[in-house]
C-alpha atoms as a PDB file:
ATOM      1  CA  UNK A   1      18.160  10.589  31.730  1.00  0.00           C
ATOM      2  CA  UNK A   2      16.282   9.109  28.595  1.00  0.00           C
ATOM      3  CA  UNK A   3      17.291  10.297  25.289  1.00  0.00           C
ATOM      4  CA  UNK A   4      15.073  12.510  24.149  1.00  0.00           C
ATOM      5  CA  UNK A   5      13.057  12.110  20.519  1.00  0.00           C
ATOM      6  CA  UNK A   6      14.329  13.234  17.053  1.00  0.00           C
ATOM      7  CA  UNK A   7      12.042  15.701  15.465  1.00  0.00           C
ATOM      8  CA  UNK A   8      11.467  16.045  11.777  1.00  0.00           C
ATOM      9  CA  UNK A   9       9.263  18.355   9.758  1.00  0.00           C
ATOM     10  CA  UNK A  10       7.547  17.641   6.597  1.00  0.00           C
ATOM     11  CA  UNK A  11       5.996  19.750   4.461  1.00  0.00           C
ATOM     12  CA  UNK A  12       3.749  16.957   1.967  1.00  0.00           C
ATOM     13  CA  UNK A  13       1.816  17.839  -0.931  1.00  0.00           C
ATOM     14  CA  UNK A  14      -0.244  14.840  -1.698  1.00  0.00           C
ATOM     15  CA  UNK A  15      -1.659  14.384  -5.569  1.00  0.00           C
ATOM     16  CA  UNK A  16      -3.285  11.115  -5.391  1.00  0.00           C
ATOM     17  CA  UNK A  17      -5.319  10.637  -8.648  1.00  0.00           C
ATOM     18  CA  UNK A  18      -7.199   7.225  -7.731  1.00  0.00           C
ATOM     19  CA  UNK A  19      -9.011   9.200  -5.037  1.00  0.00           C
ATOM     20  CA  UNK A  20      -9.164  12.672  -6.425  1.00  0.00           C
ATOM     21  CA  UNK A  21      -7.529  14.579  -3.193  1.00  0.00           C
ATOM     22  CA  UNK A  22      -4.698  17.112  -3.517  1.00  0.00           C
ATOM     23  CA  UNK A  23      -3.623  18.572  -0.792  1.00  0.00           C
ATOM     24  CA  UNK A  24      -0.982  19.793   1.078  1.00  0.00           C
ATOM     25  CA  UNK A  25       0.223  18.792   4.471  1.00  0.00           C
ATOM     26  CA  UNK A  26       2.442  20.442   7.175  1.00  0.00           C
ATOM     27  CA  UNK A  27       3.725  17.218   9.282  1.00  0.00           C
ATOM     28  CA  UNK A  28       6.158  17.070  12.347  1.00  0.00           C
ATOM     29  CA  UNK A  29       7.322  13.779  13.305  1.00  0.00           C
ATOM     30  CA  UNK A  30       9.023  12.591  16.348  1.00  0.00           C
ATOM     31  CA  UNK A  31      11.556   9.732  15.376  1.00  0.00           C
ATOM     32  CA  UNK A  32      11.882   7.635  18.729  1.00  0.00           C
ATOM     33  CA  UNK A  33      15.725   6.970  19.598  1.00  0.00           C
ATOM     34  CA  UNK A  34      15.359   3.125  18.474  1.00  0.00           C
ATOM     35  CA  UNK A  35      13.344   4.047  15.438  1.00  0.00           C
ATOM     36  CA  UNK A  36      14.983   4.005  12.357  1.00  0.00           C
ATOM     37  CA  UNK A  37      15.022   6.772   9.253  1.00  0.00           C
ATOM     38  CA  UNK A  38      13.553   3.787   7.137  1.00  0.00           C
ATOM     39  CA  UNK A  39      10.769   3.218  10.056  1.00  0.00           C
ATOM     40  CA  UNK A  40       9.730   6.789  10.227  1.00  0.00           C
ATOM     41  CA  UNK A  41       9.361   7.253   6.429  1.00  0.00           C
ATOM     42  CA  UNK A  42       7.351   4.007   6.075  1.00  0.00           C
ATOM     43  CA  UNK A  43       5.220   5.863   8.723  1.00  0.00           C
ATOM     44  CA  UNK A  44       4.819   8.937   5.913  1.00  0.00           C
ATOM     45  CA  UNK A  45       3.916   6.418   3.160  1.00  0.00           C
ATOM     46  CA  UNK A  46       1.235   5.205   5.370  1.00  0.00           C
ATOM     47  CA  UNK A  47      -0.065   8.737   5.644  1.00  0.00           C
ATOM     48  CA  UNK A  48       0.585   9.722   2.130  1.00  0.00           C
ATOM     49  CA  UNK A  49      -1.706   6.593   0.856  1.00  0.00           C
ATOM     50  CA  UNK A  50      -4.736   6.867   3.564  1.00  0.00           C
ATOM     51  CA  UNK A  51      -4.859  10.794   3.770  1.00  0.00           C
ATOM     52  CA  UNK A  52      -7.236  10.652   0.764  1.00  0.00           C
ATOM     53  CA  UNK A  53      -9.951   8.727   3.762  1.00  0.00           C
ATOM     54  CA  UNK A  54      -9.965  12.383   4.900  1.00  0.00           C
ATOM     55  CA  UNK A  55     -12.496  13.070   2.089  1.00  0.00           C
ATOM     56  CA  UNK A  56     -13.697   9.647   1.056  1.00  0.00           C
ATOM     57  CA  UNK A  57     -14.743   8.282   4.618  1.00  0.00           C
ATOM     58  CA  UNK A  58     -14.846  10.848   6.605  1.00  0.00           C
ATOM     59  CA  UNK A  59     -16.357  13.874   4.417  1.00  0.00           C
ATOM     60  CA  UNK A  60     -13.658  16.116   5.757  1.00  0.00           C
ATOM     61  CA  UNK A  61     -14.508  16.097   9.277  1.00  0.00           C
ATOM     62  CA  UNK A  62     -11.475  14.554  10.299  1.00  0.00           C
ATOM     63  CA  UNK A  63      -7.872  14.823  11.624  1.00  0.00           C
ATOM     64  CA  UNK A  64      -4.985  13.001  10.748  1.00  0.00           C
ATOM     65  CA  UNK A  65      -2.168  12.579  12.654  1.00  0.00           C
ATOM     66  CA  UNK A  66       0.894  10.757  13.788  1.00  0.00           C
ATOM     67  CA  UNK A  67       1.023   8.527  17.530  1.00  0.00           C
ATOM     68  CA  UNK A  68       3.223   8.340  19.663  1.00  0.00           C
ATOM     69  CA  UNK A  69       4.832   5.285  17.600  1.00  0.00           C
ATOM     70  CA  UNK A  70       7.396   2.921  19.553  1.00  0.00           C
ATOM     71  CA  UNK A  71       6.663   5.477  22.714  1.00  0.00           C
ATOM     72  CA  UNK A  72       3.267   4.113  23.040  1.00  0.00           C
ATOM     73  CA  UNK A  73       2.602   0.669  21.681  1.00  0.00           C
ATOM     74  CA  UNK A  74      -1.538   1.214  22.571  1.00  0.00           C
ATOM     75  CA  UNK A  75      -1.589   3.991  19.991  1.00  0.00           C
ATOM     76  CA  UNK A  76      -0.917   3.769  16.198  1.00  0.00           C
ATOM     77  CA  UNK A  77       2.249   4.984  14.230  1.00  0.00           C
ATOM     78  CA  UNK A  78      -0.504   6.809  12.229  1.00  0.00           C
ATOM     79  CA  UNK A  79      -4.531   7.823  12.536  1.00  0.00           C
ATOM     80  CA  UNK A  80      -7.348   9.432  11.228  1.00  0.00           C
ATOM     81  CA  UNK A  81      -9.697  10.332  13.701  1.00  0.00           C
ATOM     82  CA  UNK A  82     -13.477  11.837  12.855  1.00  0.00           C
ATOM     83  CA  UNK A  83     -15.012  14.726  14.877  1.00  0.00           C
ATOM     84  CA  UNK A  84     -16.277  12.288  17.429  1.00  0.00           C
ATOM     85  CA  UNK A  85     -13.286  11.289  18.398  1.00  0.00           C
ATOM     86  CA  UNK A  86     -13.801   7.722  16.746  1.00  0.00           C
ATOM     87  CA  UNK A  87     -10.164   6.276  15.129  1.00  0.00           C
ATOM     88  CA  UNK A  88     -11.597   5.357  11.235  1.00  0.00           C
ATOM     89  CA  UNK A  89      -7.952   4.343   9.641  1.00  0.00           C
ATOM     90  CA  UNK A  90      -5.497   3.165  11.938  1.00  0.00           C
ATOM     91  CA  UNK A  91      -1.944   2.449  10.589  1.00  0.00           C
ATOM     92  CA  UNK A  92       0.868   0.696  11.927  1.00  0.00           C
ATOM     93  CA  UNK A  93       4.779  -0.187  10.909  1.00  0.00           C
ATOM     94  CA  UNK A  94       7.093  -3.014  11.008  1.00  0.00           C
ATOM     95  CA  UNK A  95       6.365  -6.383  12.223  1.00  0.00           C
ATOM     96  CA  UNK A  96       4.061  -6.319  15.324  1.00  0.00           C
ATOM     97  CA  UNK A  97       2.943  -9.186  17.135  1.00  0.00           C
ATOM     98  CA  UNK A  98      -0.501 -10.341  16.940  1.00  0.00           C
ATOM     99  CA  UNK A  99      -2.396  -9.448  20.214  1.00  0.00           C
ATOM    100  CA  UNK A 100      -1.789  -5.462  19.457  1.00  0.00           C
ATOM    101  CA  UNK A 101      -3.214  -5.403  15.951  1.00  0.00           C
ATOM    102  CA  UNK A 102      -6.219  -7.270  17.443  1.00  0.00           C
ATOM    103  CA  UNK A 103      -6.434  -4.863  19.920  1.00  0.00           C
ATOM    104  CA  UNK A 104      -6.344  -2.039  17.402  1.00  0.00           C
ATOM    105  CA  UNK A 105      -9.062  -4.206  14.976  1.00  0.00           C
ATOM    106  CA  UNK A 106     -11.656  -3.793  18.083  1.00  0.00           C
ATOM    107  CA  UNK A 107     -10.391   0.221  18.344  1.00  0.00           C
ATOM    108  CA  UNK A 108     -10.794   1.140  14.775  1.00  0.00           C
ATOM    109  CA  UNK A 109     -12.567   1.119  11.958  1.00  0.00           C
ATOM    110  CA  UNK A 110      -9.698  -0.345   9.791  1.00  0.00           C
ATOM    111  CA  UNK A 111      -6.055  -1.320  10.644  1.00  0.00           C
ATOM    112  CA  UNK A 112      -3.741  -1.033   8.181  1.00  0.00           C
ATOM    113  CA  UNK A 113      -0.089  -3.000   8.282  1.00  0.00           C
ATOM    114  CA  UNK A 114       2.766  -1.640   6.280  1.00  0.00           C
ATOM    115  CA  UNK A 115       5.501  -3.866   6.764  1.00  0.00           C
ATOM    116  CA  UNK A 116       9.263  -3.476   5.305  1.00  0.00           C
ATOM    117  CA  UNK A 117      12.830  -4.791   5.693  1.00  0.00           C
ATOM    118  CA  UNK A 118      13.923  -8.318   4.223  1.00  0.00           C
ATOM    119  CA  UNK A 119      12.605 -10.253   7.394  1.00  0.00           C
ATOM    120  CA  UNK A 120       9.278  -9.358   6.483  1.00  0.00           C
ATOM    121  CA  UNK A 121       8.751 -12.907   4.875  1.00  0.00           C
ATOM    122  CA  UNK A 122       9.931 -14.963   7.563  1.00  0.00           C
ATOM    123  CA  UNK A 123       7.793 -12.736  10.277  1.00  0.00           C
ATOM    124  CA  UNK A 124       4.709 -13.356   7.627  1.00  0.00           C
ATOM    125  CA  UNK A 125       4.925 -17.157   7.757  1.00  0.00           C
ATOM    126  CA  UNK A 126       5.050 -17.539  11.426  1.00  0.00           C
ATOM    127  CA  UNK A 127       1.807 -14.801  12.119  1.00  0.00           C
ATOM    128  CA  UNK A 128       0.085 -15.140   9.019  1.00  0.00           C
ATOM    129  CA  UNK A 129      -2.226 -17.769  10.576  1.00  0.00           C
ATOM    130  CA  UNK A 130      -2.741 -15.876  13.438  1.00  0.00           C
ATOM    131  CA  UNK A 131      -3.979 -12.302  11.787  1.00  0.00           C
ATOM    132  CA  UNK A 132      -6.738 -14.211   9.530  1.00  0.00           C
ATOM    133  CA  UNK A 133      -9.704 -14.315  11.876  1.00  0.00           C
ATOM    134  CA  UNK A 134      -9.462 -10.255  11.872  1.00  0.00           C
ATOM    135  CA  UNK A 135     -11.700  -8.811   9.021  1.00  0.00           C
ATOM    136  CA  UNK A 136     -10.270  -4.937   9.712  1.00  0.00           C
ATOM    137  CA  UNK A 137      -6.901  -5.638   9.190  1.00  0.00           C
ATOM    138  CA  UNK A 138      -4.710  -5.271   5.947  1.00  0.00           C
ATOM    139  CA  UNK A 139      -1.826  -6.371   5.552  1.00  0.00           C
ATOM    140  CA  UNK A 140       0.837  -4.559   2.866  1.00  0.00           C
ATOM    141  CA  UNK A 141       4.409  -5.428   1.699  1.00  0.00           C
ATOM    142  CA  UNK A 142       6.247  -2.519   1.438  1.00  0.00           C
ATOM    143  CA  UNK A 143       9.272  -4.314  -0.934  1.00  0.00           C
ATOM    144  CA  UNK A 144      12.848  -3.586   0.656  1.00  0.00           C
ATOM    145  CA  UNK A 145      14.536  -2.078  -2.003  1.00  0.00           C
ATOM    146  CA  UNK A 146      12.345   0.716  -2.424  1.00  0.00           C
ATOM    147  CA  UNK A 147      11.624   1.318   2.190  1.00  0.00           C
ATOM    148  CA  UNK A 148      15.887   1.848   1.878  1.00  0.00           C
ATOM    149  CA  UNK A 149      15.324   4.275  -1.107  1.00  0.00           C
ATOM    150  CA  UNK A 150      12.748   6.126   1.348  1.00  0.00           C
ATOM    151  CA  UNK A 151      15.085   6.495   4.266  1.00  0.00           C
ATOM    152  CA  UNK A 152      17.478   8.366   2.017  1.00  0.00           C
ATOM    153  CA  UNK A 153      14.935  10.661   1.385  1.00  0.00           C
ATOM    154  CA  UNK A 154      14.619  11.615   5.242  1.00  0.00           C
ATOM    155  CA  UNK A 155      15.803  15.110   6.326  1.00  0.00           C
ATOM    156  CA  UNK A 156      15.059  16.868   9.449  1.00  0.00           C
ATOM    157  CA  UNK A 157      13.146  19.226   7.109  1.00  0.00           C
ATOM    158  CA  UNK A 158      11.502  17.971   3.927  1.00  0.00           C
ATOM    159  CA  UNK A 159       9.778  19.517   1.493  1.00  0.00           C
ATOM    160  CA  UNK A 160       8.077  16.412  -0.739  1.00  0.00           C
ATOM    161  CA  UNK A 161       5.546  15.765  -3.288  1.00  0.00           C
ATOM    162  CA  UNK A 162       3.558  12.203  -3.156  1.00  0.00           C
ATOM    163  CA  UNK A 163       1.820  11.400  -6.247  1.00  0.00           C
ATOM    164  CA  UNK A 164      -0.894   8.360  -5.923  1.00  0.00           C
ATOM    165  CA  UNK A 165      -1.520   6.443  -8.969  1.00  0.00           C
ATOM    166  CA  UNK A 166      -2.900   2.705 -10.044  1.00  0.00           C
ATOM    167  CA  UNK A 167      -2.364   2.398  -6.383  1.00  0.00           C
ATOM    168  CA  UNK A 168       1.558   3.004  -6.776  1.00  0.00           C
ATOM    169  CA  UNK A 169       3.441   6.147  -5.094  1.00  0.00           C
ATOM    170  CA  UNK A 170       5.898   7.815  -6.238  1.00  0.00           C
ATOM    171  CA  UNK A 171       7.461  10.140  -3.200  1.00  0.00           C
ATOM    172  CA  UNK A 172       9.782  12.897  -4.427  1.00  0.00           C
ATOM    173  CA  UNK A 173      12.371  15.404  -2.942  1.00  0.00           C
ATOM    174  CA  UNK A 174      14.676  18.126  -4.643  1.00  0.00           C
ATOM    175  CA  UNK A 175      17.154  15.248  -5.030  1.00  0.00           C
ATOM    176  CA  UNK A 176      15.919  12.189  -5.732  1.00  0.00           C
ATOM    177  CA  UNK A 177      12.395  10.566  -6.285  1.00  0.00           C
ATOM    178  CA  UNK A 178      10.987   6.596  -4.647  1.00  0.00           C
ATOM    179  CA  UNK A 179       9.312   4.550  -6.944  1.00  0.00           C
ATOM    180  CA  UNK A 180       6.870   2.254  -4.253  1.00  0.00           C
ATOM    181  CA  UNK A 181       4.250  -0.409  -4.995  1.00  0.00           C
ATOM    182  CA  UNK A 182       3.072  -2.201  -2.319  1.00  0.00           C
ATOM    183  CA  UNK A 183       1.879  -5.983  -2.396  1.00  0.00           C
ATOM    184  CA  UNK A 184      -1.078  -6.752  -0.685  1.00  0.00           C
ATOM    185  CA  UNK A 185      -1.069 -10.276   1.645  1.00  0.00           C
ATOM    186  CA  UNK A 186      -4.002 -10.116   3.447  1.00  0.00           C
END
């Protein structure tokens, strides 16, 4: 019998300034058995920076949502879908080989990469040649130190503010607060 997945509820009120959205989100998240705390919050930071495309692309007539993650590698971690059913912002996590996120590129509007953990560098070098011929995809270092501060703010229920500013977010709980700029490489 497989082991069934972890769920997680997040309640995430989103104040990001650059964009001029504030809203508030009621999330549930199903962390896969081999998916990490540190995984599944780097899947929230994706949300928490993109949810603002709700208004900007999309005009409001649009869902956002999480995938079905590791379960399904054909869908994304994260997605904004319009009205017609069309995926505008697709967002993955981690380290993926190359063939799925050009698969995605010809699905979506834009893909968008957040990657994390100290191999990041070494998975960069041997793929960054690989991921330059596709135009939709972005590519964003998520640095270490602060993806380990965001799995100790995971919680099977979370109540958390993100606040978007000078493209920085700073992701806050009752107890403790994350501090995360991401670098861009492609």
């Amino acid at each position: 019998m497989a082991i069934k997945s972890t769920i997680f509820k997040a309640n995430l009120q989103i104040a990001d300034i650059d964009h001029n959205y504030y809203a508030d989100h009621s999330l549930t998240l199903a962390r896969h058995p081999s998916e990490t705390d540190e995984r599944m919050m780097i899947r929230l930071l994706g949300l928490a920076l993109n949810a603002h495309k709700l208004q900007t692309v999309c005009n409001g007539d649009a869902t956002l949502g999480f995938g079905a993650g590791l379960s399904d590698p054909d869908e994304p971690d994260v997605w904004i879908r319009d009205y017609t059913g069309q995926t505008r912002c697709w967002i993955e996590a981690g380290q993926p080989e190359d063939k799925p996120l050009s698969k995605a590129c010809n699905k979506a509007d834009e893909v968008l990469l957040y990657t994390f953990a100290y191999s990041a560098e070494v998975w960069w070098k041997g793929i960054e040649s690989k991921l330059t011929r596709l135009d939709k995809l972005q590519v964003w270092r998520v640095p270490t130190e602060a993806s380990q501060a965001l799995a100790g703010l995971a919680e099977r229920s979370m109540q958390l503010q993100a606040t978007v500013q000078e493209g920085a977010l700073m992701l806050s709980s009752s107890a403790n607060t994350v501090h995360i700029e991401c670098v861009r490489w492609k």
